[in-house]
N, C-alpha and C. Protein backbone atom coordinates (compact mmCIF):
# COMPACT_ATOMS: atom_id res chain seq x y z
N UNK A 1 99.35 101.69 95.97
CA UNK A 1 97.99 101.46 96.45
C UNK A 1 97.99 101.29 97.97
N UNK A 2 96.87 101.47 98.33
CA UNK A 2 96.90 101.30 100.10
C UNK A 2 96.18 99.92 100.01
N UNK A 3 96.00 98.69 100.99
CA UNK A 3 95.62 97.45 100.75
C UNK A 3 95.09 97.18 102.67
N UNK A 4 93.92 96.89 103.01
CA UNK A 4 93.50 96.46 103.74
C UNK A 4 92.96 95.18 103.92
N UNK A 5 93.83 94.14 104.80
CA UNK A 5 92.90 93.06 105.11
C UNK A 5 92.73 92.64 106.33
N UNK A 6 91.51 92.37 106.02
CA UNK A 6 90.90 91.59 107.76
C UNK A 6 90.57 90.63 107.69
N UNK A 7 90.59 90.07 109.40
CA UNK A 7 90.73 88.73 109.41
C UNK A 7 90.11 88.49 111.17
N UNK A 8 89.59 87.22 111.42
CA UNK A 8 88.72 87.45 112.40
C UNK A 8 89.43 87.35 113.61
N UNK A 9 90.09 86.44 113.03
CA UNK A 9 91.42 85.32 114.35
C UNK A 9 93.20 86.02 113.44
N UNK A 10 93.95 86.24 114.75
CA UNK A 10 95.41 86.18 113.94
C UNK A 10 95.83 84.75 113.06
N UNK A 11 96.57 85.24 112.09
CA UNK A 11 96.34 84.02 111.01
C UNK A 11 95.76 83.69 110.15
N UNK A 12 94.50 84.22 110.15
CA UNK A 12 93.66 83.83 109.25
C UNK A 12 93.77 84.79 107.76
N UNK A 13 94.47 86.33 108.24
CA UNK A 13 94.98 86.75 107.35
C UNK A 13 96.16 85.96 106.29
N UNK A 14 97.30 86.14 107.22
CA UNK A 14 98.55 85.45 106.46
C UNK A 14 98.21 83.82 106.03
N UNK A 15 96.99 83.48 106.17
CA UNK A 15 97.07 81.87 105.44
C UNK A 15 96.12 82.43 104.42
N UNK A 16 94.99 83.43 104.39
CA UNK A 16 94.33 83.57 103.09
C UNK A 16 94.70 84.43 102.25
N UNK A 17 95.45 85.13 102.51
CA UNK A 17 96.27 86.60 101.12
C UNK A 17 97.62 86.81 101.45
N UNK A 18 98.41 86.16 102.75
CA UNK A 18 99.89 86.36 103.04
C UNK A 18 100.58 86.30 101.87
N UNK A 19 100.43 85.98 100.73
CA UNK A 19 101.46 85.42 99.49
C UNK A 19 100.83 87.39 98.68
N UNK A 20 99.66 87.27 98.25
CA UNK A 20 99.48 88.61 97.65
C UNK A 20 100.20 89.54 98.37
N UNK A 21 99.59 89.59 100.10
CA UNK A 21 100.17 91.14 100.65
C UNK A 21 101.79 91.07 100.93
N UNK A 22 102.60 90.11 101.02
CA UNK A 22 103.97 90.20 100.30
C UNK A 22 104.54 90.75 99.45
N UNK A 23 103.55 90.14 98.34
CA UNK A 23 104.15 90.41 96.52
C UNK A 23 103.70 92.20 96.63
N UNK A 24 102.13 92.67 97.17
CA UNK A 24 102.42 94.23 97.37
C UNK A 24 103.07 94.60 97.88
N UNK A 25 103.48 94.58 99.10
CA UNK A 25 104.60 95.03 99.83
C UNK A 25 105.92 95.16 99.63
N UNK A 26 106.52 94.58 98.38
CA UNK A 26 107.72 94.39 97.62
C UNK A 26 107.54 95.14 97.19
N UNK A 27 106.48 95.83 96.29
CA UNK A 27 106.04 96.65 95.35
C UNK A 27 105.87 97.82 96.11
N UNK A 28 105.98 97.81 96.93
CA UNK A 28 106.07 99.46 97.81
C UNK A 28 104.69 99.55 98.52
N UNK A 29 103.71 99.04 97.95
CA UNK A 29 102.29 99.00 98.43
C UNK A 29 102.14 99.06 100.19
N UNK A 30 100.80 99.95 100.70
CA UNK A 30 101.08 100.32 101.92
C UNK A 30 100.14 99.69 102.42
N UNK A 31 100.41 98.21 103.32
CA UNK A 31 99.63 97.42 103.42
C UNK A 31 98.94 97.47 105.50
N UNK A 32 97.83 97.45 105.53
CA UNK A 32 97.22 97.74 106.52
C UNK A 32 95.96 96.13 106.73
N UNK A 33 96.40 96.32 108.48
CA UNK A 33 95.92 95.07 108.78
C UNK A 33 95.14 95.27 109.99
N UNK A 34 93.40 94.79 109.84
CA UNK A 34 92.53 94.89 111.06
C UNK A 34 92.22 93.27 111.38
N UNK A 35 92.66 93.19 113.08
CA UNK A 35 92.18 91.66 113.43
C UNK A 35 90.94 91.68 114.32
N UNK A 36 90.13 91.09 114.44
CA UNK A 36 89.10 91.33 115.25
C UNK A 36 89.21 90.53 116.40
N UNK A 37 89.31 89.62 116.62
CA UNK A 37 90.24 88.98 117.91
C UNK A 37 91.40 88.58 118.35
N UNK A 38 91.56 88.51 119.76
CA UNK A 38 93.18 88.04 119.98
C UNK A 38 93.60 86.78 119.48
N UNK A 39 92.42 85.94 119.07
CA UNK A 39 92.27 84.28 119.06
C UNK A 39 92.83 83.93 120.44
N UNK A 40 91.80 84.23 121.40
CA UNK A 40 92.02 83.27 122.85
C UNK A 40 91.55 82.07 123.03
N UNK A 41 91.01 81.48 122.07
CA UNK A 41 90.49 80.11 122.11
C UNK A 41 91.50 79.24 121.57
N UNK A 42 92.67 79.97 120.26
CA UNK A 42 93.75 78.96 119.84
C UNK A 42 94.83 78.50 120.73
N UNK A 43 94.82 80.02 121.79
CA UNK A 43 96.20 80.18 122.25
C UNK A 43 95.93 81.29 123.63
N UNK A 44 97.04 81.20 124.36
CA UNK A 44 96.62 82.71 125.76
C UNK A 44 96.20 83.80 124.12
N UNK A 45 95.64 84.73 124.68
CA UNK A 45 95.74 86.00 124.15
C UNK A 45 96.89 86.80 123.94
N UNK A 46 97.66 86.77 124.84
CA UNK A 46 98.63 87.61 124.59
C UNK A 46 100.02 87.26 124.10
N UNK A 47 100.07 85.36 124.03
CA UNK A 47 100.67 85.07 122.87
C UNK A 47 100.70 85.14 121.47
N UNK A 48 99.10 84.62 121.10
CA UNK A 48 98.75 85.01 119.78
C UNK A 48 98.94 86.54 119.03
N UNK A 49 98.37 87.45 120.25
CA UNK A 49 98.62 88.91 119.47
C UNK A 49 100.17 89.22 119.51
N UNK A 50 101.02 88.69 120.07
CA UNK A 50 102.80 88.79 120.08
C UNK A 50 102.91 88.59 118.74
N UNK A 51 102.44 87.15 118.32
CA UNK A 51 102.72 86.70 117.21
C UNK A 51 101.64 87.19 115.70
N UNK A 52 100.90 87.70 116.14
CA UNK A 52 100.76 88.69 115.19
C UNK A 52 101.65 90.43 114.92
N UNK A 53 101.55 90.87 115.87
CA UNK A 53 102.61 91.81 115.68
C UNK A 53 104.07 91.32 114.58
N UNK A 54 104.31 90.76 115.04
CA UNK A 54 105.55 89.77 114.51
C UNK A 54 105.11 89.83 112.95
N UNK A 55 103.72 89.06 112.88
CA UNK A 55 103.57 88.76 111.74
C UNK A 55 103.34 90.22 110.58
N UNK A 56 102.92 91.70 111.42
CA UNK A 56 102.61 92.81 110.82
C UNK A 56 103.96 93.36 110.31
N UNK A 57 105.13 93.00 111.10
CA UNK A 57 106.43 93.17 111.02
C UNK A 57 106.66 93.04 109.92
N UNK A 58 106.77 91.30 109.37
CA UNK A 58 107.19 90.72 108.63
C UNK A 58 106.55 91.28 107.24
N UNK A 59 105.38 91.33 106.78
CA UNK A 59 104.54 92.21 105.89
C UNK A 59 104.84 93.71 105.54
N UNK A 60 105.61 94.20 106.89
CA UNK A 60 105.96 96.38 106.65
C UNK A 60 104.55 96.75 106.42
N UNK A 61 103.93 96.25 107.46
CA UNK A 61 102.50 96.77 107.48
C UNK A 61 102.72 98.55 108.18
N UNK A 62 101.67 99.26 107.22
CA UNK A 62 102.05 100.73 108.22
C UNK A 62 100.87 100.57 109.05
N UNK A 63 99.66 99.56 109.24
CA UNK A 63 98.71 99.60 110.59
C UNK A 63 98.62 98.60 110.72
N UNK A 64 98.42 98.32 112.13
CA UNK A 64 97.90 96.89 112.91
C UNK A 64 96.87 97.31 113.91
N UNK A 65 95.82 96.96 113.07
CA UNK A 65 94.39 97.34 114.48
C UNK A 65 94.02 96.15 115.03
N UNK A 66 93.37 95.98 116.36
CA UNK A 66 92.80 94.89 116.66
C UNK A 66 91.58 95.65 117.26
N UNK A 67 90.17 94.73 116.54
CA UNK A 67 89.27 95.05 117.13
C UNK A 67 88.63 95.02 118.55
N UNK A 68 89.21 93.67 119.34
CA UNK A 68 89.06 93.27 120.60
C UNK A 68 87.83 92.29 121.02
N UNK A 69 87.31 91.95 120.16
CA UNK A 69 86.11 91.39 120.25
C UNK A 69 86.64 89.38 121.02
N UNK A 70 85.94 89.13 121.56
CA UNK A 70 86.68 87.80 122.21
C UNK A 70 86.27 86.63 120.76
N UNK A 71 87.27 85.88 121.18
CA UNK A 71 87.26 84.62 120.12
C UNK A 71 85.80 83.80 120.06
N UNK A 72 85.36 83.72 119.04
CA UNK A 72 83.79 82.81 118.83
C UNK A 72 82.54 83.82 119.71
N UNK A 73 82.87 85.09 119.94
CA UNK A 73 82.04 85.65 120.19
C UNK A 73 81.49 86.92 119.48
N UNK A 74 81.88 87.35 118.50
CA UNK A 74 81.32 87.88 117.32
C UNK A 74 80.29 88.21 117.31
N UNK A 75 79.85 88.98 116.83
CA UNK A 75 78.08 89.10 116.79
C UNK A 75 78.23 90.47 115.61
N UNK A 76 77.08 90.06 114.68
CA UNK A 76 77.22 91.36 113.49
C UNK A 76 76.17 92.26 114.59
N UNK A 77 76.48 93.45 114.23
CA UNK A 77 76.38 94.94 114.97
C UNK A 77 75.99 95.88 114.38
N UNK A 78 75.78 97.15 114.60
CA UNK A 78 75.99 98.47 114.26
C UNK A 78 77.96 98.91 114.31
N UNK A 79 77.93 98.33 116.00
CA UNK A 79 79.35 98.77 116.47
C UNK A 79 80.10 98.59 115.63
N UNK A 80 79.88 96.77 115.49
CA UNK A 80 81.30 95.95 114.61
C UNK A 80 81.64 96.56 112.66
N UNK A 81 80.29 96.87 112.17
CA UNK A 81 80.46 97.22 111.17
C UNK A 81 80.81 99.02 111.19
N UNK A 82 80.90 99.42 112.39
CA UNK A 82 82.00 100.80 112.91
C UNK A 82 82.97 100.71 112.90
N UNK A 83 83.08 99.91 113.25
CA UNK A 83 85.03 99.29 113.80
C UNK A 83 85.24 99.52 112.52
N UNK A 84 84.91 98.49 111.58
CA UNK A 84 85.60 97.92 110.37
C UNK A 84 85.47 99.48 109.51
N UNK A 85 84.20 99.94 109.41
CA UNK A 85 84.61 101.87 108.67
C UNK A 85 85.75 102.51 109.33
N UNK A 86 85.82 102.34 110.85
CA UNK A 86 87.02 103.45 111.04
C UNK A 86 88.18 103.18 110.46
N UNK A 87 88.23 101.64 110.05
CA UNK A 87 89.96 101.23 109.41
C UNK A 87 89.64 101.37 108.69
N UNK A 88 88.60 101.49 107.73
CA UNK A 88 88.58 101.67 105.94
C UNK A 88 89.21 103.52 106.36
N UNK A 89 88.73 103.86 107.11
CA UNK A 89 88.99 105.41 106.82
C UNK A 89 90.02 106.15 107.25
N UNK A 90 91.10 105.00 108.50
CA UNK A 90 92.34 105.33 108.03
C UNK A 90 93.67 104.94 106.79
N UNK A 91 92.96 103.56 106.67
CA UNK A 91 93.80 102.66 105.54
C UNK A 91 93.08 103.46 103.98
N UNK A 92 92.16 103.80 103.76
CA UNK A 92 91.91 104.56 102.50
C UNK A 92 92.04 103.84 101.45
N UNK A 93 91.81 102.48 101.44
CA UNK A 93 91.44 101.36 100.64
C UNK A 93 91.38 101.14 99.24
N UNK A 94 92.45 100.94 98.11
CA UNK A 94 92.20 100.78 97.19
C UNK A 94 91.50 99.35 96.61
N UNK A 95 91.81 98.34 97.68
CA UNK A 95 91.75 97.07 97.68
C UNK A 95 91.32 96.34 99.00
N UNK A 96 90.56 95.61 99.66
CA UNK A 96 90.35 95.20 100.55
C UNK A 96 90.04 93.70 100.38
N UNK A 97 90.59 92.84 101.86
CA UNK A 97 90.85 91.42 101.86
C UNK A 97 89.69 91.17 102.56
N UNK A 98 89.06 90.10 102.75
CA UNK A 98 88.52 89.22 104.09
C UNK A 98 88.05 88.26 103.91
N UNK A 99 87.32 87.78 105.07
CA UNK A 99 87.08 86.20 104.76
C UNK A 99 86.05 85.90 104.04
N UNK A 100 85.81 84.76 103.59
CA UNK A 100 84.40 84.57 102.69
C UNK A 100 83.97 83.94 103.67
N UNK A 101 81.82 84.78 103.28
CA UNK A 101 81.07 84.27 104.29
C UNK A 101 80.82 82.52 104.14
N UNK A 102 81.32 81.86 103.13
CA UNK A 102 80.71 80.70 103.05
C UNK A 102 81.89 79.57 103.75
N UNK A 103 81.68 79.54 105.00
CA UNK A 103 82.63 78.83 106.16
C UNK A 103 81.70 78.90 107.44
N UNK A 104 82.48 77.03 107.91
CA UNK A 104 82.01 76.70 108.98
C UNK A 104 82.32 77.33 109.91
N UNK A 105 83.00 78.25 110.14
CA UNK A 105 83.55 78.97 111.84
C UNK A 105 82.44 80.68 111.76
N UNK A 106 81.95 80.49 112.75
CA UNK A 106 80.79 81.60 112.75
C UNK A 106 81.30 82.97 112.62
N UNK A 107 82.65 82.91 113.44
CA UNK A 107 83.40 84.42 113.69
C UNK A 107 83.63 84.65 111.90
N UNK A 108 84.03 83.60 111.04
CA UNK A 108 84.13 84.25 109.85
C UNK A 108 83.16 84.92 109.17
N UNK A 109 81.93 84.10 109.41
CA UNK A 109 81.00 84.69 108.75
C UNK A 109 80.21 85.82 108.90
N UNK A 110 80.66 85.42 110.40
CA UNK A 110 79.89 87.32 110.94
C UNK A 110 81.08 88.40 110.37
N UNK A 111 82.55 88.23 110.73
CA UNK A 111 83.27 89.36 110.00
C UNK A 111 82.80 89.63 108.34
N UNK A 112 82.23 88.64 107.83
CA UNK A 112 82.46 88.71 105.69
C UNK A 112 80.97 89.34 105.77
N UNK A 113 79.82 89.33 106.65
CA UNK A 113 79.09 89.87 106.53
C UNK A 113 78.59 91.46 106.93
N UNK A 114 79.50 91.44 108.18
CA UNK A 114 79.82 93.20 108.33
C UNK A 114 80.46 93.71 107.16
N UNK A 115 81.56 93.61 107.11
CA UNK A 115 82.72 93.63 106.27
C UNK A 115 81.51 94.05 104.80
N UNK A 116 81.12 93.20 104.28
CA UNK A 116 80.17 93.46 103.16
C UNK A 116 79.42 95.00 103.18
N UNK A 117 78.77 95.69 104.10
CA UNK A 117 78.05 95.94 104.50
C UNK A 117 79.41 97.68 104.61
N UNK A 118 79.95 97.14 105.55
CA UNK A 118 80.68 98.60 105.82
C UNK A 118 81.95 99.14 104.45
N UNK A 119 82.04 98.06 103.58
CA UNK A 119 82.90 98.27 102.37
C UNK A 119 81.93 98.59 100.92
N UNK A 120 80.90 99.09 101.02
CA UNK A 120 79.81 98.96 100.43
C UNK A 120 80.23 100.42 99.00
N UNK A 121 81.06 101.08 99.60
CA UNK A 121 81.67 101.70 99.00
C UNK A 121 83.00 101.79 98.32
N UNK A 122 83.82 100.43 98.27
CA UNK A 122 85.17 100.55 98.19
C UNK A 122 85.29 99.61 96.53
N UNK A 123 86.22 99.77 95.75
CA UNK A 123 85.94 99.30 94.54
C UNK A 123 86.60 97.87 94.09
N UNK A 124 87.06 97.33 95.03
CA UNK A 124 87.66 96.40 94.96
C UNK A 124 87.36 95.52 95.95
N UNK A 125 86.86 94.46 96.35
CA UNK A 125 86.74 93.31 97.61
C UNK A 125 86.72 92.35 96.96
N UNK A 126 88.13 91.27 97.30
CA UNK A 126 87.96 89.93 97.67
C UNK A 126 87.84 88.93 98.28
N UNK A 127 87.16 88.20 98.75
CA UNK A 127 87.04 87.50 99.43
C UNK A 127 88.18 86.16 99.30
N UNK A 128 88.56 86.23 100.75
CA UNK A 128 90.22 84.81 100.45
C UNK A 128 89.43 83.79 101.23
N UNK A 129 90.18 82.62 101.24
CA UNK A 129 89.60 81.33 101.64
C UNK A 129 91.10 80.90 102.86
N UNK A 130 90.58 80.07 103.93
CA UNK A 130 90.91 79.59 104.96
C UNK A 130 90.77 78.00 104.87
N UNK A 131 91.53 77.11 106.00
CA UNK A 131 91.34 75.76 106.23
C UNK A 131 88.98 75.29 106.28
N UNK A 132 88.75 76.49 106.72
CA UNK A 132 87.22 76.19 107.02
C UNK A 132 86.81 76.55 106.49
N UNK A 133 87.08 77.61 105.22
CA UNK A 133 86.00 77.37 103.55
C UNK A 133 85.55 76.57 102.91
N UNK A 134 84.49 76.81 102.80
CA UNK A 134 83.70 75.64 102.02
C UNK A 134 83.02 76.54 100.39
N UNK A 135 82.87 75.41 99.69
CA UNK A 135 82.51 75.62 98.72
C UNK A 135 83.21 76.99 97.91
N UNK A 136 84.27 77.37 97.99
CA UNK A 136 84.81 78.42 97.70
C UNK A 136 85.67 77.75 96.14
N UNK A 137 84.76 79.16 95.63
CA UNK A 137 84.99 78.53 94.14
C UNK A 137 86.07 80.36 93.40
N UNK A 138 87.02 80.44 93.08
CA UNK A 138 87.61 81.73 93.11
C UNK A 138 87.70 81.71 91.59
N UNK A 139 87.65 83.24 91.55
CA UNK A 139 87.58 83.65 89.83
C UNK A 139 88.24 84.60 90.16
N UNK A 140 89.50 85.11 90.48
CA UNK A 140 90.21 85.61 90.21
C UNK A 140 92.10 84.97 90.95
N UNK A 141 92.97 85.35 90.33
CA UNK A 141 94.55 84.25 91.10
C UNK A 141 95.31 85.19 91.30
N UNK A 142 96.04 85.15 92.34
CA UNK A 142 97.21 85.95 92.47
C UNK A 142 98.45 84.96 92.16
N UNK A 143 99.40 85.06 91.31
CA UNK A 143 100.64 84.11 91.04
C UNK A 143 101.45 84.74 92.65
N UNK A 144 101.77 83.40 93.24
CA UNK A 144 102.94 84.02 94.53
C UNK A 144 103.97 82.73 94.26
N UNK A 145 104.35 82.34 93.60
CA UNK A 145 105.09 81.77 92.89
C UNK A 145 107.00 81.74 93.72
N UNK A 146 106.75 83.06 93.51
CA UNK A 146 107.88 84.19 94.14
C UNK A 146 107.79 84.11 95.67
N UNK A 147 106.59 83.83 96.17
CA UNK A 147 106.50 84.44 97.68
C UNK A 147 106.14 83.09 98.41
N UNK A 148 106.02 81.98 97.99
CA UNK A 148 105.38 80.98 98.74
C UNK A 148 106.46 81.00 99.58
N UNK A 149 107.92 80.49 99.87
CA UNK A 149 108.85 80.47 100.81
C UNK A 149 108.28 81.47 101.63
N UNK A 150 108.31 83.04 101.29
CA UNK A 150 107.97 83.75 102.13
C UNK A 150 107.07 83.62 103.15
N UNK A 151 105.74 83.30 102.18
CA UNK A 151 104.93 83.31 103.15
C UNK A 151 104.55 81.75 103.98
N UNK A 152 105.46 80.72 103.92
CA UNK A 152 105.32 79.90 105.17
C UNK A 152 106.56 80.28 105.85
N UNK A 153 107.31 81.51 105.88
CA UNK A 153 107.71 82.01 106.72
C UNK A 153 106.69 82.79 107.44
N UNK A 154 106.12 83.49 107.04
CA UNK A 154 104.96 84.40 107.47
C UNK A 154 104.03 83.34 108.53
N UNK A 155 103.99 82.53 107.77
CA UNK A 155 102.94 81.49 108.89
C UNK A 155 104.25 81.03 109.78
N UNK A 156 105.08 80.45 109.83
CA UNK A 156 105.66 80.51 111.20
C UNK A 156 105.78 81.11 112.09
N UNK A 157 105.64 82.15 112.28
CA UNK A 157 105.65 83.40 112.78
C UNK A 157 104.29 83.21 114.02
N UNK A 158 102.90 82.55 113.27
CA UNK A 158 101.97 82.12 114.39
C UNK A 158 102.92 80.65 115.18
N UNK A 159 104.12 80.83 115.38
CA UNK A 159 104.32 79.09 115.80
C UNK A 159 103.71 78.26 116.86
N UNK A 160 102.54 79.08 117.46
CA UNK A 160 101.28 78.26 118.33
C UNK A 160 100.71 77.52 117.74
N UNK A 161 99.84 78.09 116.06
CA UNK A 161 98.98 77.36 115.50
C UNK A 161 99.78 76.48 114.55
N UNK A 162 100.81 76.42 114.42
CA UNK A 162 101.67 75.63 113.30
C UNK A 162 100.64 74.11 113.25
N UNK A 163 100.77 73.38 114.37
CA UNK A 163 100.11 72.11 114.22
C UNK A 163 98.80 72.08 115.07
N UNK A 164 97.83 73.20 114.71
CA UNK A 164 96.92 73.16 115.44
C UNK A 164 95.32 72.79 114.12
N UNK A 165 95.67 72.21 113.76
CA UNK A 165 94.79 71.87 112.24
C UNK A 165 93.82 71.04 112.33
N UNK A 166 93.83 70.17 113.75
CA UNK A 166 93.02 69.00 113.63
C UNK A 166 93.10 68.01 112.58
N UNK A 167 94.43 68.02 112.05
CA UNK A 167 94.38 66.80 110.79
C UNK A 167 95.92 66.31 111.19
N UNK A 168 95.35 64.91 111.84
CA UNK A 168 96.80 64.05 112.30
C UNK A 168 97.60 64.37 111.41
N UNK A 169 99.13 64.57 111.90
CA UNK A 169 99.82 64.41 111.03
C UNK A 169 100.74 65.74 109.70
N UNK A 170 99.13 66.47 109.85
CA UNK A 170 98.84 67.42 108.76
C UNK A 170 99.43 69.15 109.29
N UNK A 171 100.21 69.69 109.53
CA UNK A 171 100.44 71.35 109.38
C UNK A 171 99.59 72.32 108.77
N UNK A 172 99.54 73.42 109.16
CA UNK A 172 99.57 74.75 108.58
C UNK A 172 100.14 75.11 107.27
N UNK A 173 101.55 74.81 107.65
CA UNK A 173 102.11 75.22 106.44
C UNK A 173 102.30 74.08 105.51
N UNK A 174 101.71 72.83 105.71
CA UNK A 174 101.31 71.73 104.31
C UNK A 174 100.12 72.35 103.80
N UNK A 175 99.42 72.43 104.70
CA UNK A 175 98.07 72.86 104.59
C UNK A 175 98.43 74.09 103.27
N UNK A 176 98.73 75.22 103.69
CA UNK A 176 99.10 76.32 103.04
C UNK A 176 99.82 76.03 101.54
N UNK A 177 101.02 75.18 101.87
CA UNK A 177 101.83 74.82 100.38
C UNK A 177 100.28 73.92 99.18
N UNK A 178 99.81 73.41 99.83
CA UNK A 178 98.87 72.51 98.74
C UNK A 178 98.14 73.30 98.87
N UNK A 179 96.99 74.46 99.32
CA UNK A 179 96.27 74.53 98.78
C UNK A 179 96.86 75.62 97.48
N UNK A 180 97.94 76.54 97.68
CA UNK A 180 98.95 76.91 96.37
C UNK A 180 98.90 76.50 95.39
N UNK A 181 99.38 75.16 95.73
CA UNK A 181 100.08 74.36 94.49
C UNK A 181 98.38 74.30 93.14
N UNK A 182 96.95 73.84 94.51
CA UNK A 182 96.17 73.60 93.70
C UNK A 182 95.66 75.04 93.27
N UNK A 183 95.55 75.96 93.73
CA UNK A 183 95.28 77.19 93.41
C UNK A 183 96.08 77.64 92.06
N UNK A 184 97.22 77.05 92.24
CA UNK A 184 97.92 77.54 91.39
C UNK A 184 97.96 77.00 89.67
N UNK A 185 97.40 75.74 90.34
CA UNK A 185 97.26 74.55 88.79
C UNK A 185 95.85 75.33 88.00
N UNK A 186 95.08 75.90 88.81
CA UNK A 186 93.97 76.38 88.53
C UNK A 186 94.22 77.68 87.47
N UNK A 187 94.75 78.01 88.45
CA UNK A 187 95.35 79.47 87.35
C UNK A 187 96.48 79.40 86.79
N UNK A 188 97.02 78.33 86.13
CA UNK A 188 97.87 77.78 85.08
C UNK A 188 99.06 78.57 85.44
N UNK A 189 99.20 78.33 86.88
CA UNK A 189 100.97 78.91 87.17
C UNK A 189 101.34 77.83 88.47
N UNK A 190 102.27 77.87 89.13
CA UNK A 190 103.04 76.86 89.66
C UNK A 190 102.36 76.93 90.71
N UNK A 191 102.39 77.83 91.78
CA UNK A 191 101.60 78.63 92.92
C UNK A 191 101.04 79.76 92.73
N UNK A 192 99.65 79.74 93.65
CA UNK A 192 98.65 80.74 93.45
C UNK A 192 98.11 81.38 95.07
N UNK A 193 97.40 81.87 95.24
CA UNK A 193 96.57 82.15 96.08
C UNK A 193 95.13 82.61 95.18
N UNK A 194 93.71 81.75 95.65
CA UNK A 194 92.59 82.07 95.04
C UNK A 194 91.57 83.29 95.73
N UNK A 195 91.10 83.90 95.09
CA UNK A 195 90.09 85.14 95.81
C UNK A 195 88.87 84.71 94.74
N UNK A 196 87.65 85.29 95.52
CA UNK A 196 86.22 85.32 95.07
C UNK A 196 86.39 86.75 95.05
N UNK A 197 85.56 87.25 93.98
CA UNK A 197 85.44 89.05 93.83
C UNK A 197 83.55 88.88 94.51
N UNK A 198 83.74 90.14 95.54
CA UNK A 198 82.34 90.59 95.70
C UNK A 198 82.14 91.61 94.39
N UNK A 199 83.44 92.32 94.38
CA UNK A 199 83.08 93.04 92.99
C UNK A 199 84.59 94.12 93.10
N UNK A 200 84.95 93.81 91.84
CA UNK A 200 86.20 94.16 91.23
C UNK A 200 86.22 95.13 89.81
N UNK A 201 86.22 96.68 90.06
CA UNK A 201 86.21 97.72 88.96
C UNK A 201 87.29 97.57 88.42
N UNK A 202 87.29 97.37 86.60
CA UNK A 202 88.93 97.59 86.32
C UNK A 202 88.75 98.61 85.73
């Protein structure tokens, strides 16, 4: 399968589907990745996108697009929901990732609402959840059971945002291991990662 996910800020991918696009990527799956900012508000710019590269590495992603749009400045478009068709139409999408619109950070919600809009044709979209989802209630689990090590390797890889969480005390990759563990109790396996379906053909 070909597998596209986007994500608004670097990171925000590998903390909401890093454990799935692993487990495809083992599986031979040809996994393709659009970011829409450098995240210059977490970090310089041209650290963060280092460490995304890194992170496309680590995945055997065959694309890494960045849209260029500046951090918290987003705005839904004509353009932006262009951007996001031209990567559906090189990645050729059997499956597509992104953020769910129901989160406090605006850049997410403007990406899950283009994103909606320019995938309007693709037969598979789930929506993954982040530290700033709210109310995200998922009906469908990916078991990463197998991949959790992996993928808080994968999140090291941002090692700017490692302790950038705003919760004394609290990490990324705690952050990441528990929400697993509870994802995972949910879907009656050890570790999980949760998705919302906009709509899923079987």
């Amino acid at each position: 399968m070909n597998i596209l996910a986007i994500g608004a800020h670097p990171d925000d991918i590998e903390f909401g589907c890093g454990g799935a696009l692993l487990k495809y990527s083992k599986s031979k799956n040809n996994i393709y990745l659009l970011v829409l900012t450098k995240g210059d508000i977490g970090a310089p710019a041209a650290i963060r996108w280092r460490e995304q590269v890194q992170a496309a590495k680590f995945l055997k992603a065959k694309g890494l697009y960045c849209a260029n749009y500046k951090d918290t400045k987003i705005s839904l478009s004509k353009e932006l929901i262009k951007k996001i068709e031209d990567a559906l139409k090189k990645a050729k999408p059997d499956i597509v990732f992104f953020n769910s619109p129901c989160d406090i950070h605006q850049d997410h919600r403007v990406l899950a609402e283009a994103a909606i809009s320019a995938t309007r044709y693709v037969k598979k979209i789930l929506f993954y959840e982040v530290p700033t989802s709210v109310d995200f209630q998922p009906d469908i689990f990916i078991d990463i059971a197998d991949y959790l090590f992996k993928k808080l390797e994968l999140l090291k890889l941002h090692r700017s945002q490692i302790d950038r969480t705003r919760v004394p005390g609290l990490s990324i990759l705690e952050s990441a291991t528990s929400c697993a563990n509870f994802r995972g109790f949910q879907g009656r396996v050890k570790y999980a990662e949760g998705f919302k379906a906009l709509r899923f053909m079987l």
